[in-house]
Protein backbone atom coordinates (compact mmCIF):
# COMPACT_ATOMS: atom_id res chain seq x y z
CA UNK A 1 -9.17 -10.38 -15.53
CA UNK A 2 -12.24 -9.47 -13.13
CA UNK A 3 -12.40 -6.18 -12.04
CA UNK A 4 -11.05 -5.78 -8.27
CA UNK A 5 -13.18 -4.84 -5.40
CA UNK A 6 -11.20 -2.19 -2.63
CA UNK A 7 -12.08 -0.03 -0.24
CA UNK A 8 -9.61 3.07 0.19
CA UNK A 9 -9.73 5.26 3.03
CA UNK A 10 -8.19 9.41 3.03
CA UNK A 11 -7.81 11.66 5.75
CA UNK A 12 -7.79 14.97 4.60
CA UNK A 13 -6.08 18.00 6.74
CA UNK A 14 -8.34 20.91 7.63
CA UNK A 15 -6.06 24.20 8.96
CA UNK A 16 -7.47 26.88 10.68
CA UNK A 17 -8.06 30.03 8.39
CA UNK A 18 -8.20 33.41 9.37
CA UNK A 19 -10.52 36.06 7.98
CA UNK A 20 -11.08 39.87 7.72
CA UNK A 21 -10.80 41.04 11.95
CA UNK A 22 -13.72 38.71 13.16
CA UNK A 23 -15.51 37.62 9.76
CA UNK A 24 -15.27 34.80 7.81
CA UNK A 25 -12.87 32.67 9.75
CA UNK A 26 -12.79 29.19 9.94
CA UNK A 27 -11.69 26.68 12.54
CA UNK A 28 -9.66 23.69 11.37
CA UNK A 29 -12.77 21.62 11.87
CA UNK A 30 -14.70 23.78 9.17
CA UNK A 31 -11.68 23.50 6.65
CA UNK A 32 -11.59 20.05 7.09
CA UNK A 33 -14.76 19.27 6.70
CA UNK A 34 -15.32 21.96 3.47
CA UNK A 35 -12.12 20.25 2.12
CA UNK A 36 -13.85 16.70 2.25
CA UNK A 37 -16.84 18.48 0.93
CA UNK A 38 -14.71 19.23 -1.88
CA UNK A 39 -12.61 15.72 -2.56
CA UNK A 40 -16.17 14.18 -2.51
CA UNK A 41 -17.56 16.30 -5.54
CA UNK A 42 -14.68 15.48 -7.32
CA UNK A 43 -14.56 12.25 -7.03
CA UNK A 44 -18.14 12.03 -7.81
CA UNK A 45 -18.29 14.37 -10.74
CA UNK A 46 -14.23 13.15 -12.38
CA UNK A 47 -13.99 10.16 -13.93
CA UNK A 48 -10.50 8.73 -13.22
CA UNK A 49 -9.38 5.87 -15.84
CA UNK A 50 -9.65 2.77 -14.80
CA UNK A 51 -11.25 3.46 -11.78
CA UNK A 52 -15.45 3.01 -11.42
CA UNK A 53 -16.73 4.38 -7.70
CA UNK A 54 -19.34 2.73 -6.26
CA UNK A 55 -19.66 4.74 -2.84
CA UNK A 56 -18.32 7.77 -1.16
CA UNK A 57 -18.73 7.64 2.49
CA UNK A 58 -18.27 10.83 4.93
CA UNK A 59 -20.02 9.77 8.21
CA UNK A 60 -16.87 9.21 10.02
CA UNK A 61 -16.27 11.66 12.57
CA UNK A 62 -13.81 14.60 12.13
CA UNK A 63 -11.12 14.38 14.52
CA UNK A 64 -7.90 15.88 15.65
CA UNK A 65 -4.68 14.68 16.52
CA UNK A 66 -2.02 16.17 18.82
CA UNK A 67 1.43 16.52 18.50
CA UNK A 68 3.66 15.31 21.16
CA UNK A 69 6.62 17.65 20.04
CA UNK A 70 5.18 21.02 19.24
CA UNK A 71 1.90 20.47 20.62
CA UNK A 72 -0.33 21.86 18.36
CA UNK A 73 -3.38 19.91 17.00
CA UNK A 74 -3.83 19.11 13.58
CA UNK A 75 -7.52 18.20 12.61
CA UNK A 76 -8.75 15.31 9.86
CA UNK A 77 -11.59 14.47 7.81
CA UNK A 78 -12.10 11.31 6.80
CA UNK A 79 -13.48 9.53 3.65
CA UNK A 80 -14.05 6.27 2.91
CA UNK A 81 -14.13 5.42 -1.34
CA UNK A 82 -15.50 2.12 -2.34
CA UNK A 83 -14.13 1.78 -5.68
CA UNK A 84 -13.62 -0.68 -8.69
CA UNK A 85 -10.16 -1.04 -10.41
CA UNK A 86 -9.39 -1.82 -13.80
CA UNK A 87 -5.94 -3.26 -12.78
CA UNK A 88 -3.84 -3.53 -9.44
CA UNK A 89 -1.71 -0.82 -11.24
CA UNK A 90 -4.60 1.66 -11.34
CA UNK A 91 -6.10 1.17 -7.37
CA UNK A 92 -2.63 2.06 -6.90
CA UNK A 93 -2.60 5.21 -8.85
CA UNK A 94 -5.50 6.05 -7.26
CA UNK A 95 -4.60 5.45 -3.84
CA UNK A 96 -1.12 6.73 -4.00
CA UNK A 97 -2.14 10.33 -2.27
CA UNK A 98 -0.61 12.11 0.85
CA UNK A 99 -4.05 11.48 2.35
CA UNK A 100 -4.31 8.11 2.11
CA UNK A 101 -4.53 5.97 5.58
CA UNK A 102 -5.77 2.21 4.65
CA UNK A 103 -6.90 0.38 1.95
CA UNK A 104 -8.45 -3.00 2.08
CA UNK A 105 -9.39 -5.41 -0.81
CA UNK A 106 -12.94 -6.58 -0.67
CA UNK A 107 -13.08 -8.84 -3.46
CA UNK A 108 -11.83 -11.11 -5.32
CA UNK A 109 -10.19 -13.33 -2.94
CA UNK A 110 -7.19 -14.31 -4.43
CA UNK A 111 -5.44 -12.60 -7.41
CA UNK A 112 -3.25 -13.70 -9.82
CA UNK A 113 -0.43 -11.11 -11.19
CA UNK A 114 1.42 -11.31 -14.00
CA UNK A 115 4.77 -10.64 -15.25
CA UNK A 116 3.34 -7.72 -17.70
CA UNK A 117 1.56 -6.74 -14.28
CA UNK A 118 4.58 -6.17 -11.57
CA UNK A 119 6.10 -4.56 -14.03
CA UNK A 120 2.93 -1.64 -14.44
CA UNK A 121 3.08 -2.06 -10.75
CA UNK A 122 6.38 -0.60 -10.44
CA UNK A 123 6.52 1.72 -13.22
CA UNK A 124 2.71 3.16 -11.44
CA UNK A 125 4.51 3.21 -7.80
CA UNK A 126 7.79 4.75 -9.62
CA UNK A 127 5.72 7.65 -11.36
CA UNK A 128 3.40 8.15 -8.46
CA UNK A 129 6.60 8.56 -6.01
CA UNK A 130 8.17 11.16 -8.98
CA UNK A 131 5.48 12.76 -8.73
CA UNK A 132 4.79 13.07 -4.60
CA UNK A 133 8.68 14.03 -4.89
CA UNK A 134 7.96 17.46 -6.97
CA UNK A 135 5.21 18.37 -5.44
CA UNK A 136 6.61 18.13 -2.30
CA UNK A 137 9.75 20.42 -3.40
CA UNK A 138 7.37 22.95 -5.06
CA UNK A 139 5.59 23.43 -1.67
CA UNK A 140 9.01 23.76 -0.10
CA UNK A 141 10.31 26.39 -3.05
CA UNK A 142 7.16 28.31 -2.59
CA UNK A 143 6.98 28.20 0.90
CA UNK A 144 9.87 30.64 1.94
């Protein structure tokens, strides 16, 4: 099987952080951007398995977002990852992130799975969702 072609986009959360009385804070813009700073170099420097990237873009604009209910604004940086996957089951693994936003298969144009392959597929999607699941209740253990 060829290697498939995607194109994954994350949005990564920047929060406003406070320093020492008027030095070293940072405004949610600066986190955000410093985070995607950071999710670049790792993805550039980490080699994942199964996974070969072929660009990082950052030249999207950070933005914000606000909410209707509490109204406070929550700011994003985006990052675009063009990216080659061993597998369906591993552009999943990689993808499957509380950042993620899109994801869009370049090439090829058709693909043919296999038995042995919706079966990775859901054991990938199972383990990824495990795993979203605990971290999710360690933030909320911690977070009191």
């Amino acid at each position: 099987m060829d290697k498939i072609r995607m194109r994954v986009r994350f949005d990564y959360v920047g929060r406003e952080k406070n320093g020492i009385l008027f030095f070293g804070s940072k405004t949610s813009e600066e986190m955000a951007e410093e985070i995607r700073q950071q999710q670049a170099a790792l993805f550039r420097n980490i080699p994942i398995q199964g996974i070969l990237i072929e660009e990082i873009d950052m030249g999207q604009e950070v933005y914000s977002v606000t909410d209707d209910v509490t109204g406070k604004s929550t700011t994003y940086a985006p990052i675009t990852i063009s990216f080659y996957a061993d597998s369906i089951a591993d552009a999943i693994k990689f993808s499957m992130k509380e950042e993620f936003r899109t994801i869009e298969t370049i090439a090829p144009e058709t693909l043919e799975i296999k038995k042995a392959d919706i079966d990775r597929i859901i054991l990938k999607a199972n383990e990824g969702l495990s795993n979203y699941k605990s971290y999710i209740q360690r933030k909320i253990d911690h977070w009191k």
